[in-house]
Protein backbone atom coordinates (compact mmCIF):
# COMPACT_ATOMS: atom_id res chain seq x y z
CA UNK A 1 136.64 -105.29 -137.78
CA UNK A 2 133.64 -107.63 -137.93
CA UNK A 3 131.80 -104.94 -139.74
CA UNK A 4 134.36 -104.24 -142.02
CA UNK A 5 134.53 -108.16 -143.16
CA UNK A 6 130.54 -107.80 -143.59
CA UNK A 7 130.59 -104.96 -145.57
CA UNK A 8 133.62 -107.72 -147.82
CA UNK A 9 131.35 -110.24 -147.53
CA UNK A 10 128.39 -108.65 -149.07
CA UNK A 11 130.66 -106.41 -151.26
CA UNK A 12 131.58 -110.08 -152.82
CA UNK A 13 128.11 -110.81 -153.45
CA UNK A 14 127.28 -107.62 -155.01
CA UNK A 15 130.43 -108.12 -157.46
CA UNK A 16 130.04 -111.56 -158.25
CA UNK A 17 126.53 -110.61 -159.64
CA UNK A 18 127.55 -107.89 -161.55
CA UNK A 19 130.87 -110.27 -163.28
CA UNK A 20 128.95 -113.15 -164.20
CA UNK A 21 125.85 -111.11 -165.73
CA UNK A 22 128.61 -109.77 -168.18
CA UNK A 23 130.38 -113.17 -168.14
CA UNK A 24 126.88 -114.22 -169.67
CA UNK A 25 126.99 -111.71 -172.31
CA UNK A 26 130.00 -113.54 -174.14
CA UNK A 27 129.45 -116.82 -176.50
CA UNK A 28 131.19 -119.75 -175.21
CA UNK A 29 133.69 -119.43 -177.46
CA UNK A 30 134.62 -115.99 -176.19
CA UNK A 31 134.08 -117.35 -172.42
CA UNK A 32 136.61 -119.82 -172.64
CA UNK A 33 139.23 -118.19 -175.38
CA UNK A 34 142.56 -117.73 -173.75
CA UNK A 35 143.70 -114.08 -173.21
CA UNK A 36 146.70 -114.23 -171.29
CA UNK A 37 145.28 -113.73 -167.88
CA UNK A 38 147.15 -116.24 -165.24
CA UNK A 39 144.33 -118.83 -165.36
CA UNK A 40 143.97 -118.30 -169.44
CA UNK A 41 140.20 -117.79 -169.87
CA UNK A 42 137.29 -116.22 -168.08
CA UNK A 43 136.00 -119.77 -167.87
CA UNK A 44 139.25 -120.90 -165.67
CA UNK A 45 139.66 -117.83 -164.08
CA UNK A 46 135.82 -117.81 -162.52
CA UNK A 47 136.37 -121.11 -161.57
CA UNK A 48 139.53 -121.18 -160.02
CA UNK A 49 137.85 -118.38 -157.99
CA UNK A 50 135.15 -120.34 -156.79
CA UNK A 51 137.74 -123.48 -156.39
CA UNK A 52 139.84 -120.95 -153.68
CA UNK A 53 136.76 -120.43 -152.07
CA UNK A 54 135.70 -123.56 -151.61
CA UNK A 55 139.22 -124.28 -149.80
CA UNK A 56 139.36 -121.72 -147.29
CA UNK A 57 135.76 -122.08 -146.75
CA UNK A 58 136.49 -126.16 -146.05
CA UNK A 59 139.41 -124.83 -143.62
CA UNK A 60 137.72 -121.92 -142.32
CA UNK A 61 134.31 -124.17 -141.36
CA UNK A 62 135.79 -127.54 -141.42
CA UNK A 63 132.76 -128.59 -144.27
CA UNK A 64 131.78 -128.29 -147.58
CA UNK A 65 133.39 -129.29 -150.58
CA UNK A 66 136.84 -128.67 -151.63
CA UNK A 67 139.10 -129.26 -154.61
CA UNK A 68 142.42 -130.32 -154.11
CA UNK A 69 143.96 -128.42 -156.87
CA UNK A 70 143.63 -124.37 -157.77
CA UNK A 71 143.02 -125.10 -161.18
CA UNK A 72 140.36 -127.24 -160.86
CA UNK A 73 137.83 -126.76 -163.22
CA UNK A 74 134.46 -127.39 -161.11
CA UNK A 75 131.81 -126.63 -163.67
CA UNK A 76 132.42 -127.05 -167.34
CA UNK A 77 129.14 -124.19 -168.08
CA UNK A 78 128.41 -121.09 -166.64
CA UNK A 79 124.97 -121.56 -165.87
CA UNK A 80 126.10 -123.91 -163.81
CA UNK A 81 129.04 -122.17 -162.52
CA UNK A 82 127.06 -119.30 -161.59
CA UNK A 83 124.76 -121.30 -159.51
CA UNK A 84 127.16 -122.94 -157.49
CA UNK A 85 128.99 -118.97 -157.04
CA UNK A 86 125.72 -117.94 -155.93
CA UNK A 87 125.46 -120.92 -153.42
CA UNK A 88 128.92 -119.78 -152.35
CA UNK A 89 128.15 -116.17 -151.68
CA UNK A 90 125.01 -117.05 -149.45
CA UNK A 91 127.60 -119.85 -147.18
CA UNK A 92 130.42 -116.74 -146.82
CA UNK A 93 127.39 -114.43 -145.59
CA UNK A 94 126.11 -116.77 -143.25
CA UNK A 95 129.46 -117.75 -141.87
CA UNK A 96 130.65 -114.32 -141.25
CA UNK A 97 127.69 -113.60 -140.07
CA UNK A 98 128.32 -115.54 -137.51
CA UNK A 99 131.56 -114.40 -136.16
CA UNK A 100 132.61 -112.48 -133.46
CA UNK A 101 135.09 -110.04 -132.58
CA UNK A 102 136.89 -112.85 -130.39
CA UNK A 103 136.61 -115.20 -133.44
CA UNK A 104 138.41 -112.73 -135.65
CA UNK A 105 141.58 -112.57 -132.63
CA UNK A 106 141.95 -116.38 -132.64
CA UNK A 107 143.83 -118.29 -134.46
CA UNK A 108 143.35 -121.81 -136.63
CA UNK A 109 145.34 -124.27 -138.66
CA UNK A 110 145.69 -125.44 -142.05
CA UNK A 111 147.60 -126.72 -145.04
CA UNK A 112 148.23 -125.12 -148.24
CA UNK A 113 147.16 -126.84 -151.60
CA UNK A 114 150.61 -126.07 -152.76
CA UNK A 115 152.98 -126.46 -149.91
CA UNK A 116 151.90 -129.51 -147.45
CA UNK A 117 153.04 -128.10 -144.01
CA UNK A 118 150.57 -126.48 -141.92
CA UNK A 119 150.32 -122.95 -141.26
CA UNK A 120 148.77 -121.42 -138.25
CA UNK A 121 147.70 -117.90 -138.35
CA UNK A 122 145.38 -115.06 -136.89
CA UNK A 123 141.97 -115.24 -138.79
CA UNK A 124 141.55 -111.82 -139.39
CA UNK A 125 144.54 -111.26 -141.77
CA UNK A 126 143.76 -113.86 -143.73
CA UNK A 127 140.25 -113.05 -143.93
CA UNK A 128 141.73 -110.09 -145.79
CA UNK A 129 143.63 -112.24 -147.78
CA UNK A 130 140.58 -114.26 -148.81
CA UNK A 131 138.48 -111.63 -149.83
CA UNK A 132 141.26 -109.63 -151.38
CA UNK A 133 141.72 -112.83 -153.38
CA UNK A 134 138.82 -112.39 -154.75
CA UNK A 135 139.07 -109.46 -155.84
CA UNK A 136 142.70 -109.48 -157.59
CA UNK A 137 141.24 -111.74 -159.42
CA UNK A 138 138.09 -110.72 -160.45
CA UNK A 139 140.34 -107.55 -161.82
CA UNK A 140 141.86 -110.22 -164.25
CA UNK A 141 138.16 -111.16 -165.31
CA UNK A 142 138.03 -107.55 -165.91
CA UNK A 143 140.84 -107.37 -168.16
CA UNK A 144 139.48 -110.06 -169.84
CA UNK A 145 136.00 -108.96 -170.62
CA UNK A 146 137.42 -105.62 -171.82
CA UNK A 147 140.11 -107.28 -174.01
CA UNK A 148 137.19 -109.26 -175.00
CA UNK A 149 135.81 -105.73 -176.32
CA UNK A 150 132.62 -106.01 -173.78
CA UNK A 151 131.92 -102.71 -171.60
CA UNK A 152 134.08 -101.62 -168.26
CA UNK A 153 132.70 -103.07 -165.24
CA UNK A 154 132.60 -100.45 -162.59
CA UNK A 155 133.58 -103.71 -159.67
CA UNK A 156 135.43 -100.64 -157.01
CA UNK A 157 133.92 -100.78 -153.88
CA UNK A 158 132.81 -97.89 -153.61
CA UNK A 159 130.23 -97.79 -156.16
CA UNK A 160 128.71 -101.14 -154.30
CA UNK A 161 128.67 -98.32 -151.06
CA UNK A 162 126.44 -96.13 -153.40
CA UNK A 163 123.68 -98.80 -154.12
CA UNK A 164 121.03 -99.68 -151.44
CA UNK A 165 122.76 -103.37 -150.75
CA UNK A 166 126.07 -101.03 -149.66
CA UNK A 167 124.15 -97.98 -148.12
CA UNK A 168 124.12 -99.72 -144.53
CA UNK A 169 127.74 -100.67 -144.89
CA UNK A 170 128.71 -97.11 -145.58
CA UNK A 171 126.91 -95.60 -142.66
């Protein structure tokens, strides 16, 4: 299983890249227009993605920064945005990097934003859960950069397995 969360991990990275260099395409008008997505805009939808993060990363690790709300807007400009996401990335690596197969059985503790009673669960299932997070809603970024009129964004896993950064993770 610890590969398979690598192979996530790195997967994340690779998609991340690829949605905000066509996030960048758009004016700012487009980036922040409301198209019906749950979070509204690409704007609050790539930050409330990075906001998620930064919550199960704080539980997860017991640092880093966290917002106390899912719709916290973190960065009002992409450039800036996209910095911080990359920042992100790198600290998921490195953390489940440095898991282990024991770390994955054992369990931990925390408190949802939206519900104040803590939960204790198995990390590995939510593990899926965070990264399959992640990816639900970078599907709604999707929708929004092709309702948008911009180009499909090929984001399925396995075209990341196809490029060099996947090739390991496919072996």
């Amino acid at each position: 299983m610890l590969d398979h969360y690598r192979m996530f991990a790195k997967y994340n990275r690779w998609a991340n890249r690829r949605l905000y260099q066509a996030a960048g395409m758009l004016s700012d008008a487009q980036y922040r227009k409301d198209m019906g997505a749950f979070f509204g805009s690409l704007h609050r939808t790539l930050n409330h993605i990075l906001a998620a993060d930064r919550i199960w990363m704080k539980r997860f690790t017991g640092t880093g920064e966290a917002p106390s709300t899912l719709d916290a807007i973190l960065f009002d400009d992409l450039a800036t945005l996209s910095t911080a996401r990359t920042a992100e990335d790198e600290r998921i690596l490195g953390w489940i990097g440095g898991l282990s197969e024991a770390d994955l059985g054992g369990h931990f503790t925390y408190t949802p934003v939206t519900n104040p009673l803590s939960v204790t669960q198995r990390l590995a299932p939510v593990l899926a859960h965070f990264f399959n997070h992640q990816t639900h809603h970078r599907g709604q970024c999707h929708m929004i950069l092709t309702g948008l009129g911009q180009p499909s964004l090929g984001l399925d896993l396995v075209y990341f397995l196809r490029t060099p950064e996947g090739e390991d993770c496919a072996k």
